[in-house]
PDB file of N, CA and C in Angstrom:
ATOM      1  N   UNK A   1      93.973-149.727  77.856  1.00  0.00           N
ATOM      2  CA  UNK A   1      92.855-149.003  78.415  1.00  0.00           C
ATOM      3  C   UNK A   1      93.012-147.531  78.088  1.00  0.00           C
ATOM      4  N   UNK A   2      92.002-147.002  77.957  1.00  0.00           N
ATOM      5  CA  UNK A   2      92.376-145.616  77.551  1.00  0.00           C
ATOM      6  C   UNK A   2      90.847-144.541  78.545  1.00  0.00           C
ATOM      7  N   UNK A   3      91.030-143.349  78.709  1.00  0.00           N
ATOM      8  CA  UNK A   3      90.374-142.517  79.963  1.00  0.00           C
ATOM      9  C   UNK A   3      90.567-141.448  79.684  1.00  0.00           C
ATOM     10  N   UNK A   4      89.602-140.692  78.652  1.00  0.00           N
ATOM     11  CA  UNK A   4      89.256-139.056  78.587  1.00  0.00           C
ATOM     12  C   UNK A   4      88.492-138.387  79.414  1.00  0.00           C
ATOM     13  N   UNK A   5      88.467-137.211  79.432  1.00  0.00           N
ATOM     14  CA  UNK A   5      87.591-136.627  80.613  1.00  0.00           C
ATOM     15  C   UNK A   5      87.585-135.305  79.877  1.00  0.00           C
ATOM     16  N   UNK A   6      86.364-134.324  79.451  1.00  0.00           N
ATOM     17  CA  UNK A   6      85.778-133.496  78.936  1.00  0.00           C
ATOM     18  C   UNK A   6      85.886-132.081  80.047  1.00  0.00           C
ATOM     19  N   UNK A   7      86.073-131.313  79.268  1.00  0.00           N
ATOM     20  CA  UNK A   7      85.503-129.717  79.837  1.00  0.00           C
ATOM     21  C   UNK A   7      84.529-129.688  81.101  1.00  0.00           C
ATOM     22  N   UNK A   8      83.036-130.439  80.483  1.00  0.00           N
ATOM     23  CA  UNK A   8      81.713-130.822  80.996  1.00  0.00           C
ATOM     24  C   UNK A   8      82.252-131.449  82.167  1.00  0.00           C
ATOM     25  N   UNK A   9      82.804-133.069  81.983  1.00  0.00           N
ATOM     26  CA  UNK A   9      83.079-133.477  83.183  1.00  0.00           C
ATOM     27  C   UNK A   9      82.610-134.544  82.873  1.00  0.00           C
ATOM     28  N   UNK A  10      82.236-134.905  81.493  1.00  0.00           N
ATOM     29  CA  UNK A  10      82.137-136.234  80.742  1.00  0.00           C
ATOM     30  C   UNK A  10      83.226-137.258  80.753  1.00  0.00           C
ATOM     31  N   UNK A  11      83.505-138.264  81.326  1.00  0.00           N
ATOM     32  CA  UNK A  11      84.141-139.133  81.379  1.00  0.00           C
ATOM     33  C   UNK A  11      83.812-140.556  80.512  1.00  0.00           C
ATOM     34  N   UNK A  12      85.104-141.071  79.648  1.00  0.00           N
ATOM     35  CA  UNK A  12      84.905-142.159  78.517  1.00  0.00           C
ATOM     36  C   UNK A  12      86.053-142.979  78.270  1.00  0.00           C
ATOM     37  N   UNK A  13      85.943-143.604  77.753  1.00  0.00           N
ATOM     38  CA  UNK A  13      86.796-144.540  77.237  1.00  0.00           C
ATOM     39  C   UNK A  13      86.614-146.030  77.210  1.00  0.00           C
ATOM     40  N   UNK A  14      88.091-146.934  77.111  1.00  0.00           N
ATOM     41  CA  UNK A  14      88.157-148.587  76.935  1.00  0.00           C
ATOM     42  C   UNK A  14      88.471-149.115  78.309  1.00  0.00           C
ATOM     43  N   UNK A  15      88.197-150.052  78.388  1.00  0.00           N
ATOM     44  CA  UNK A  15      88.743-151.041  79.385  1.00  0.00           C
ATOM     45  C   UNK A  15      89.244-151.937  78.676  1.00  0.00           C
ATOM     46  N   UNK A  16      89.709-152.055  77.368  1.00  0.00           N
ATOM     47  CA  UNK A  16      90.313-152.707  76.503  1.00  0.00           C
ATOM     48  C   UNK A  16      89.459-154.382  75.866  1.00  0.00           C
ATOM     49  N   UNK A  17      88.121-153.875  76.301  1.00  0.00           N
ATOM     50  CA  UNK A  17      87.172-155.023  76.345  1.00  0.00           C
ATOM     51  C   UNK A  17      86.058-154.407  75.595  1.00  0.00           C
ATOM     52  N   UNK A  18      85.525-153.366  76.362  1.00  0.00           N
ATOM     53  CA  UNK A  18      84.506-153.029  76.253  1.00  0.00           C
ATOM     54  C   UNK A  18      84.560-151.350  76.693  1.00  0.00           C
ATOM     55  N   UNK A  19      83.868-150.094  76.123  1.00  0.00           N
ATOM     56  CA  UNK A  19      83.632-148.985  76.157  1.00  0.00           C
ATOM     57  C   UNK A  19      82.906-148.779  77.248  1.00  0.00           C
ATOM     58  N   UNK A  20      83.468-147.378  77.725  1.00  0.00           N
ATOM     59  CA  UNK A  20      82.282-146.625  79.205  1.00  0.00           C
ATOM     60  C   UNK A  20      82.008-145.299  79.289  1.00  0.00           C
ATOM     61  N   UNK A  21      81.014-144.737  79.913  1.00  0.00           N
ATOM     62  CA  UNK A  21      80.960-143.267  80.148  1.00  0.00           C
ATOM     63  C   UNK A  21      80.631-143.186  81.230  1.00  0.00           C
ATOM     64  N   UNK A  22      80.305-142.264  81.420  1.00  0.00           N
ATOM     65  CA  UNK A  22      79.562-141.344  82.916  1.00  0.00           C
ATOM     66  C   UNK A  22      80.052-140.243  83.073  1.00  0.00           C
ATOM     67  N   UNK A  23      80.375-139.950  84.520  1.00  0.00           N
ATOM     68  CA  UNK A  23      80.488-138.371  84.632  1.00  0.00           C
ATOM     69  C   UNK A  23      81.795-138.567  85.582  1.00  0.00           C
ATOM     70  N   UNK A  24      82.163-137.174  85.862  1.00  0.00           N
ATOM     71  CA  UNK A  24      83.312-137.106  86.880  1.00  0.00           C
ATOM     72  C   UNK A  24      82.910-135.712  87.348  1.00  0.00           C
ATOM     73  N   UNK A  25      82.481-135.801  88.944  1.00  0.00           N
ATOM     74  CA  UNK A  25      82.015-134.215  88.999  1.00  0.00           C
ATOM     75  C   UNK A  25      83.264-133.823  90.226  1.00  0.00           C
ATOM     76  N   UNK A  26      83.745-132.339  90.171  1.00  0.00           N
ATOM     77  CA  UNK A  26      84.783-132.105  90.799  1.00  0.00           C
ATOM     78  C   UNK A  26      83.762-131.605  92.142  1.00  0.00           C
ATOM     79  N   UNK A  27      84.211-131.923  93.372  1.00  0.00           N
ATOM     80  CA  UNK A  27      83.436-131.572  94.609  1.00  0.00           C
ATOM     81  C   UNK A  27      84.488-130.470  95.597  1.00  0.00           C
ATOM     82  N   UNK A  28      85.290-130.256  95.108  1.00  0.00           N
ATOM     83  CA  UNK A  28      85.987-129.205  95.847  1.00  0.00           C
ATOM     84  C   UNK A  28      87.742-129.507  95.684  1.00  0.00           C
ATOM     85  N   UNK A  29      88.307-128.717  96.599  1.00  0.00           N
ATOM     86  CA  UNK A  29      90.090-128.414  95.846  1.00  0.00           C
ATOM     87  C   UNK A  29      90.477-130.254  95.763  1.00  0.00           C
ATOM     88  N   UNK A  30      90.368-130.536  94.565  1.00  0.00           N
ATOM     89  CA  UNK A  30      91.267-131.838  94.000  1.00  0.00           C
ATOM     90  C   UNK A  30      90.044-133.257  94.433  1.00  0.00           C
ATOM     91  N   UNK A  31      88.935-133.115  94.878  1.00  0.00           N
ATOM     92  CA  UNK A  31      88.042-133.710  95.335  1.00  0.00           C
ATOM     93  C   UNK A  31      87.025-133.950  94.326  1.00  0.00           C
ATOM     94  N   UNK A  32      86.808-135.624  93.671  1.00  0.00           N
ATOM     95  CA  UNK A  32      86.364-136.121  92.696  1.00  0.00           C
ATOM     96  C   UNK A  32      85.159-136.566  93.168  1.00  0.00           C
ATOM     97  N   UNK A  33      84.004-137.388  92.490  1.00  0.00           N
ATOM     98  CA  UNK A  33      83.118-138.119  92.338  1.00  0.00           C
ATOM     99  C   UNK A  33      82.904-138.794  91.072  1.00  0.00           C
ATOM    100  N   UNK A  34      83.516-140.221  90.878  1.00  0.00           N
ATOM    101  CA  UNK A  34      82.749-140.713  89.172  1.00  0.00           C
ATOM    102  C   UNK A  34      82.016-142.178  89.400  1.00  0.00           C
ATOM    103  N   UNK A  35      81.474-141.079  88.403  1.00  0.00           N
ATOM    104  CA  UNK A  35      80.015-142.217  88.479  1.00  0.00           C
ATOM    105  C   UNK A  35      78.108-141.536  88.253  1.00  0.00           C
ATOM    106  N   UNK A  36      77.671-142.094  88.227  1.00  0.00           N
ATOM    107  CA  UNK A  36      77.349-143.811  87.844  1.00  0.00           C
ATOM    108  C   UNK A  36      78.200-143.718  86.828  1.00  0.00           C
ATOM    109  N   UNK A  37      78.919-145.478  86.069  1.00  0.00           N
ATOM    110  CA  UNK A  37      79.386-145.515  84.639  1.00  0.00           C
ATOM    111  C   UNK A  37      78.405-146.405  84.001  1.00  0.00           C
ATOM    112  N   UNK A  38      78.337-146.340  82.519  1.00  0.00           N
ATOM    113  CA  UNK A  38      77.676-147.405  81.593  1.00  0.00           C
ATOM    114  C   UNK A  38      78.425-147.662  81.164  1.00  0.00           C
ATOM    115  N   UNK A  39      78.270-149.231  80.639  1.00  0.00           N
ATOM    116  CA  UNK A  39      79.621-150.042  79.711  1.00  0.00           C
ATOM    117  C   UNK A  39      78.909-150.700  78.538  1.00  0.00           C
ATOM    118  N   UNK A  40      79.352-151.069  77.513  1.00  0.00           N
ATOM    119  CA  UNK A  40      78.948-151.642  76.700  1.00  0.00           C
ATOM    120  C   UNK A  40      79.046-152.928  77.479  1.00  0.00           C
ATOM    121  N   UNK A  41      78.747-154.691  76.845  1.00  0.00           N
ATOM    122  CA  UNK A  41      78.476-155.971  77.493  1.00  0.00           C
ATOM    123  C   UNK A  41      78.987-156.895  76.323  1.00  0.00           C
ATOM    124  N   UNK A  42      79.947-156.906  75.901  1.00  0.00           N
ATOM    125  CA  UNK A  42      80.698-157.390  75.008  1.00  0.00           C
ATOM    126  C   UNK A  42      81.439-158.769  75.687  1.00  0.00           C
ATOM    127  N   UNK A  43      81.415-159.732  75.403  1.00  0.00           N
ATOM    128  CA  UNK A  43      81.899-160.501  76.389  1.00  0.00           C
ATOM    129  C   UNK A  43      83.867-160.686  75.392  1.00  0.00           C
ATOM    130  N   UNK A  44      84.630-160.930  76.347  1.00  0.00           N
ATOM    131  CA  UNK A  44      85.835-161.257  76.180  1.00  0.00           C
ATOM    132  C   UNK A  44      86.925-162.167  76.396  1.00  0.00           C
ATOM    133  N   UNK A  45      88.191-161.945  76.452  1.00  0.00           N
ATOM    134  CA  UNK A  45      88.558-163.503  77.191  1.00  0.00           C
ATOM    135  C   UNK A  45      88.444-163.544  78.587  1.00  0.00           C
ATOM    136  N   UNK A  46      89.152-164.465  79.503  1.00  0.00           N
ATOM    137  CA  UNK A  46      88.598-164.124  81.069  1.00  0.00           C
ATOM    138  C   UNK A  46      89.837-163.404  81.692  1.00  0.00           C
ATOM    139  N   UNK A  47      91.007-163.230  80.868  1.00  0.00           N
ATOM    140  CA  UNK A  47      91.765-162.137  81.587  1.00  0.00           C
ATOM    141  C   UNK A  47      91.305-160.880  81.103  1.00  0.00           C
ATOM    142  N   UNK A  48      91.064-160.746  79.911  1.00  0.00           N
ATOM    143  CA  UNK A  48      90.646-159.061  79.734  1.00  0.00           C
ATOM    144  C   UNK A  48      89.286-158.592  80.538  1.00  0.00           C
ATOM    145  N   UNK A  49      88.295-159.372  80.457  1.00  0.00           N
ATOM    146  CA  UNK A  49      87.152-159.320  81.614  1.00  0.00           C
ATOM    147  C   UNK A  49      87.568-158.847  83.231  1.00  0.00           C
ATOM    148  N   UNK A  50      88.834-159.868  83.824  1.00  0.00           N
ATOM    149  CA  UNK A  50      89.269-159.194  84.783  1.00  0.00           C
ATOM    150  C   UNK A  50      89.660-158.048  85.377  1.00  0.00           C
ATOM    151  N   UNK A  51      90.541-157.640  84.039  1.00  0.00           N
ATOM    152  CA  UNK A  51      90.611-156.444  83.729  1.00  0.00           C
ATOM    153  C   UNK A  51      90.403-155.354  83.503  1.00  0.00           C
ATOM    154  N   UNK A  52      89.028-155.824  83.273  1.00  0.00           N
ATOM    155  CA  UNK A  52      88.073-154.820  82.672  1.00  0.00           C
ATOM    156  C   UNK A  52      87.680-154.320  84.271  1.00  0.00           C
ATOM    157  N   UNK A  53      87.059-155.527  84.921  1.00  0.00           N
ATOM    158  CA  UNK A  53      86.132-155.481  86.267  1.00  0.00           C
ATOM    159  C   UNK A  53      87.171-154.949  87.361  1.00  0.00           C
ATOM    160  N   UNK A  54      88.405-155.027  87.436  1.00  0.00           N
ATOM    161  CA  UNK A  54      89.177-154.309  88.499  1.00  0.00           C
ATOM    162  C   UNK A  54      89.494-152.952  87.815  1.00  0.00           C
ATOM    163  N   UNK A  55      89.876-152.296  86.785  1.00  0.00           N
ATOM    164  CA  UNK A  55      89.786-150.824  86.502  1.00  0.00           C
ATOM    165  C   UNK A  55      88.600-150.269  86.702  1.00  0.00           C
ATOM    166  N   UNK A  56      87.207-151.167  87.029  1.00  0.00           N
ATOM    167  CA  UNK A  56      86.210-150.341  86.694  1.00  0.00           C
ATOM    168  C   UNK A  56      85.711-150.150  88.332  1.00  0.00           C
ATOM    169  N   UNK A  57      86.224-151.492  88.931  1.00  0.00           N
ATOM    170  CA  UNK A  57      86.022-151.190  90.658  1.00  0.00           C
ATOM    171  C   UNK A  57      86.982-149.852  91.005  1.00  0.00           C
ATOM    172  N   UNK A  58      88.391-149.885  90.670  1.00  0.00           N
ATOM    173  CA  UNK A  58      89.444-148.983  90.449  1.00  0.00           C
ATOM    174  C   UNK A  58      88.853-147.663  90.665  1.00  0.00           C
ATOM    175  N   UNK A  59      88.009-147.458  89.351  1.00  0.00           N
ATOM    176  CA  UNK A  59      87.808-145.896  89.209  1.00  0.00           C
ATOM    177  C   UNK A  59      86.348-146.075  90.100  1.00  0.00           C
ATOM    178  N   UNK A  60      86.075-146.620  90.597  1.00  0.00           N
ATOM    179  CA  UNK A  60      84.518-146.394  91.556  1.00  0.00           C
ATOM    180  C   UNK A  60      85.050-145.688  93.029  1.00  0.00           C
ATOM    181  N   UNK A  61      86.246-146.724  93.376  1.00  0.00           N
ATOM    182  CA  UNK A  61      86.944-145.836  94.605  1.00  0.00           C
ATOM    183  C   UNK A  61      87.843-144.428  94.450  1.00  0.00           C
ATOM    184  N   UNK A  62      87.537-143.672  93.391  1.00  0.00           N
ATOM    185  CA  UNK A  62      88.481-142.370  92.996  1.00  0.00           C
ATOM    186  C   UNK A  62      87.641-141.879  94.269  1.00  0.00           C
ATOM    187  N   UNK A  63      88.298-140.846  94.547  1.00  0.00           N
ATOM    188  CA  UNK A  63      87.980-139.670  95.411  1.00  0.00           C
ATOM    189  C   UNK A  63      88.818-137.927  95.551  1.00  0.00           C
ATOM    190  N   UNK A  64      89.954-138.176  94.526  1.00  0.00           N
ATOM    191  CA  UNK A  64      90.738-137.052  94.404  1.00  0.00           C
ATOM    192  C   UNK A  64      91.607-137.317  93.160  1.00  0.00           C
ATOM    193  N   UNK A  65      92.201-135.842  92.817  1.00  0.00           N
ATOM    194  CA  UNK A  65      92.688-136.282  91.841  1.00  0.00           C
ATOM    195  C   UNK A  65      93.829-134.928  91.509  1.00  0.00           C
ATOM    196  N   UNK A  66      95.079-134.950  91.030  1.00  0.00           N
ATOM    197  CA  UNK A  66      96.087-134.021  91.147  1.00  0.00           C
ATOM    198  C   UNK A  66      96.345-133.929  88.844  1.00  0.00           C
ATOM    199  N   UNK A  67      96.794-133.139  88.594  1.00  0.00           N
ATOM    200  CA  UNK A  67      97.702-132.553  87.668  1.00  0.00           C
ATOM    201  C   UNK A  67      99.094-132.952  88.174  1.00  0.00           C
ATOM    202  N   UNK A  68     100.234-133.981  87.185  1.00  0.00           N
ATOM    203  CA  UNK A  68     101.318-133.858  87.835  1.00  0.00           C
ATOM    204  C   UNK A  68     102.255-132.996  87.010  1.00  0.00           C
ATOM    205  N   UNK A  69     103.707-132.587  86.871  1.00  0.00           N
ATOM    206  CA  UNK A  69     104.351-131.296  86.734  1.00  0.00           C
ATOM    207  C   UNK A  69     104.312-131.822  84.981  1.00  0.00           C
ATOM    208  N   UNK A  70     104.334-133.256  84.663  1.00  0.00           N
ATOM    209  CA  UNK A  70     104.008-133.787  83.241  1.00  0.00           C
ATOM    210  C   UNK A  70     102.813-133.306  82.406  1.00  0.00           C
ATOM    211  N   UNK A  71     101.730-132.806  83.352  1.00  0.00           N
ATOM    212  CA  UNK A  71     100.430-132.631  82.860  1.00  0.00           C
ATOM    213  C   UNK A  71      98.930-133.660  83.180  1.00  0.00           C
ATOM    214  N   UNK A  72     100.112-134.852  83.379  1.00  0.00           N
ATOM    215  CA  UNK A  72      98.903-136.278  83.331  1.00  0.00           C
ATOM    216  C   UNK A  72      97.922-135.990  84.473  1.00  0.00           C
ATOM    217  N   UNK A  73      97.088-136.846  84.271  1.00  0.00           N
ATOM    218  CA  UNK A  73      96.086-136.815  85.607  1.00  0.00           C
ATOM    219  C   UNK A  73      96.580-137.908  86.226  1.00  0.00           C
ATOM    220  N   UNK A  74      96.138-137.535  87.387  1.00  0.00           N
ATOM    221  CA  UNK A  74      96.317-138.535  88.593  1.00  0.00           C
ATOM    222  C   UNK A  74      95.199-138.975  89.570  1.00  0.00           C
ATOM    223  N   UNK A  75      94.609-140.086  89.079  1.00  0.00           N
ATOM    224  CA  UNK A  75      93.459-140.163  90.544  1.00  0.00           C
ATOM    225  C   UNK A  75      94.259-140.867  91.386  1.00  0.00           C
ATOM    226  N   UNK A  76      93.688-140.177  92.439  1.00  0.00           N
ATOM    227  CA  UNK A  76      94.014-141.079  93.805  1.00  0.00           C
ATOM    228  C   UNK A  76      92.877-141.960  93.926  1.00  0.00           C
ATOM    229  N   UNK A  77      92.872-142.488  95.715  1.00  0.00           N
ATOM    230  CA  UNK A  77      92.243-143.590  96.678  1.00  0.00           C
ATOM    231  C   UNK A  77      92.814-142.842  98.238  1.00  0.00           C
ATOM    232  N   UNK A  78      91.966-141.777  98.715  1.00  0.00           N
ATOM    233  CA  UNK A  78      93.039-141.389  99.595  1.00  0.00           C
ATOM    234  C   UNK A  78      94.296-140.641  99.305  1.00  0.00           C
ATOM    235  N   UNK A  79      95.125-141.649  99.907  1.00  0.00           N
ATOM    236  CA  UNK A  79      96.394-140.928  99.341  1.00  0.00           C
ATOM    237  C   UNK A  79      97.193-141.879  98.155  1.00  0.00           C
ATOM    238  N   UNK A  80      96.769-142.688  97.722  1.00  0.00           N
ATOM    239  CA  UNK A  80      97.280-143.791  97.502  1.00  0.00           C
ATOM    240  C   UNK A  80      97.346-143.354  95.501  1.00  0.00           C
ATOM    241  N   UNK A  81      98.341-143.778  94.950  1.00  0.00           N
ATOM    242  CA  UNK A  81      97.491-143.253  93.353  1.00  0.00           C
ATOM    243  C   UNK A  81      97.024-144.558  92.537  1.00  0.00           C
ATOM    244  N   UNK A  82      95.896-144.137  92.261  1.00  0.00           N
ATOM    245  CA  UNK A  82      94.839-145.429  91.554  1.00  0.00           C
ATOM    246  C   UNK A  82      95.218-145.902  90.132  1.00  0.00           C
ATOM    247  N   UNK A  83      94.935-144.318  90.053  1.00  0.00           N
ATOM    248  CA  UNK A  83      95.404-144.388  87.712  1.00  0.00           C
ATOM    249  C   UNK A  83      96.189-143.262  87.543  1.00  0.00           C
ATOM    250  N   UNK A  84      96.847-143.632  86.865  1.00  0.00           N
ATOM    251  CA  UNK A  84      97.885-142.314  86.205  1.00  0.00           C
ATOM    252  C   UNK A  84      97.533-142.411  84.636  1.00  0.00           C
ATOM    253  N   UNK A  85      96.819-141.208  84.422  1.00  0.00           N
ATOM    254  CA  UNK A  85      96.291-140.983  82.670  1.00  0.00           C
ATOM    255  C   UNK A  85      97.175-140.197  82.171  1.00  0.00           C
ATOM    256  N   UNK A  86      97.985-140.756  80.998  1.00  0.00           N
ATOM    257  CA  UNK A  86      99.156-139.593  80.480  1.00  0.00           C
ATOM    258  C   UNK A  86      98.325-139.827  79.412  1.00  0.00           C
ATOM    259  N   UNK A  87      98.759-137.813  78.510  1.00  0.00           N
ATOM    260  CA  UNK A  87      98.938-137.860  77.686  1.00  0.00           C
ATOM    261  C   UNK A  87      98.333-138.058  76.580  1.00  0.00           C
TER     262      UNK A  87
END
């Protein structure tokens, strides 16, 4: 899976199935919003589909998100960490 995120606040990438975009708008100190996303409709096997459909529920519950001392991003869930994007 792979998860860029733009200057703008353009958000993209794989779910290793199928391609997505949308937005990621910052709402205050470390405080996210993404969404709506579009996906391409590529059908796949039924584990990568799974896969696809829990990273994409995944990033629907973001709500914050940190820089760690590596650089990577970090969304949370709360406090909880959702995705870790290195690199």
């Amino acid at each position: 899976m792979t998860l860029a995120v733009t200057d703008s606040g353009q958000l993209s990438g794989s779910t290793g199935c199928n391609r997505f975009a949308g937005q990621m708008s910052i709402t205050g100190e470390g405080q996210v919003i993404i969404g709506p996303l579009a996906t391409t409709r590529m059908a796949c096997a039924m584990d990568a589909m799974q896969q696809e459909h829990d990273f994409l529920a995944t990033l629907a519950t973001i709500d914050r998100f940190e820089i760690n001392e590596s650089g990577d991003l970090v969304l949370l869930h709360g406090n909880e960490v959702a995705i870790l994007a290195g690199r």
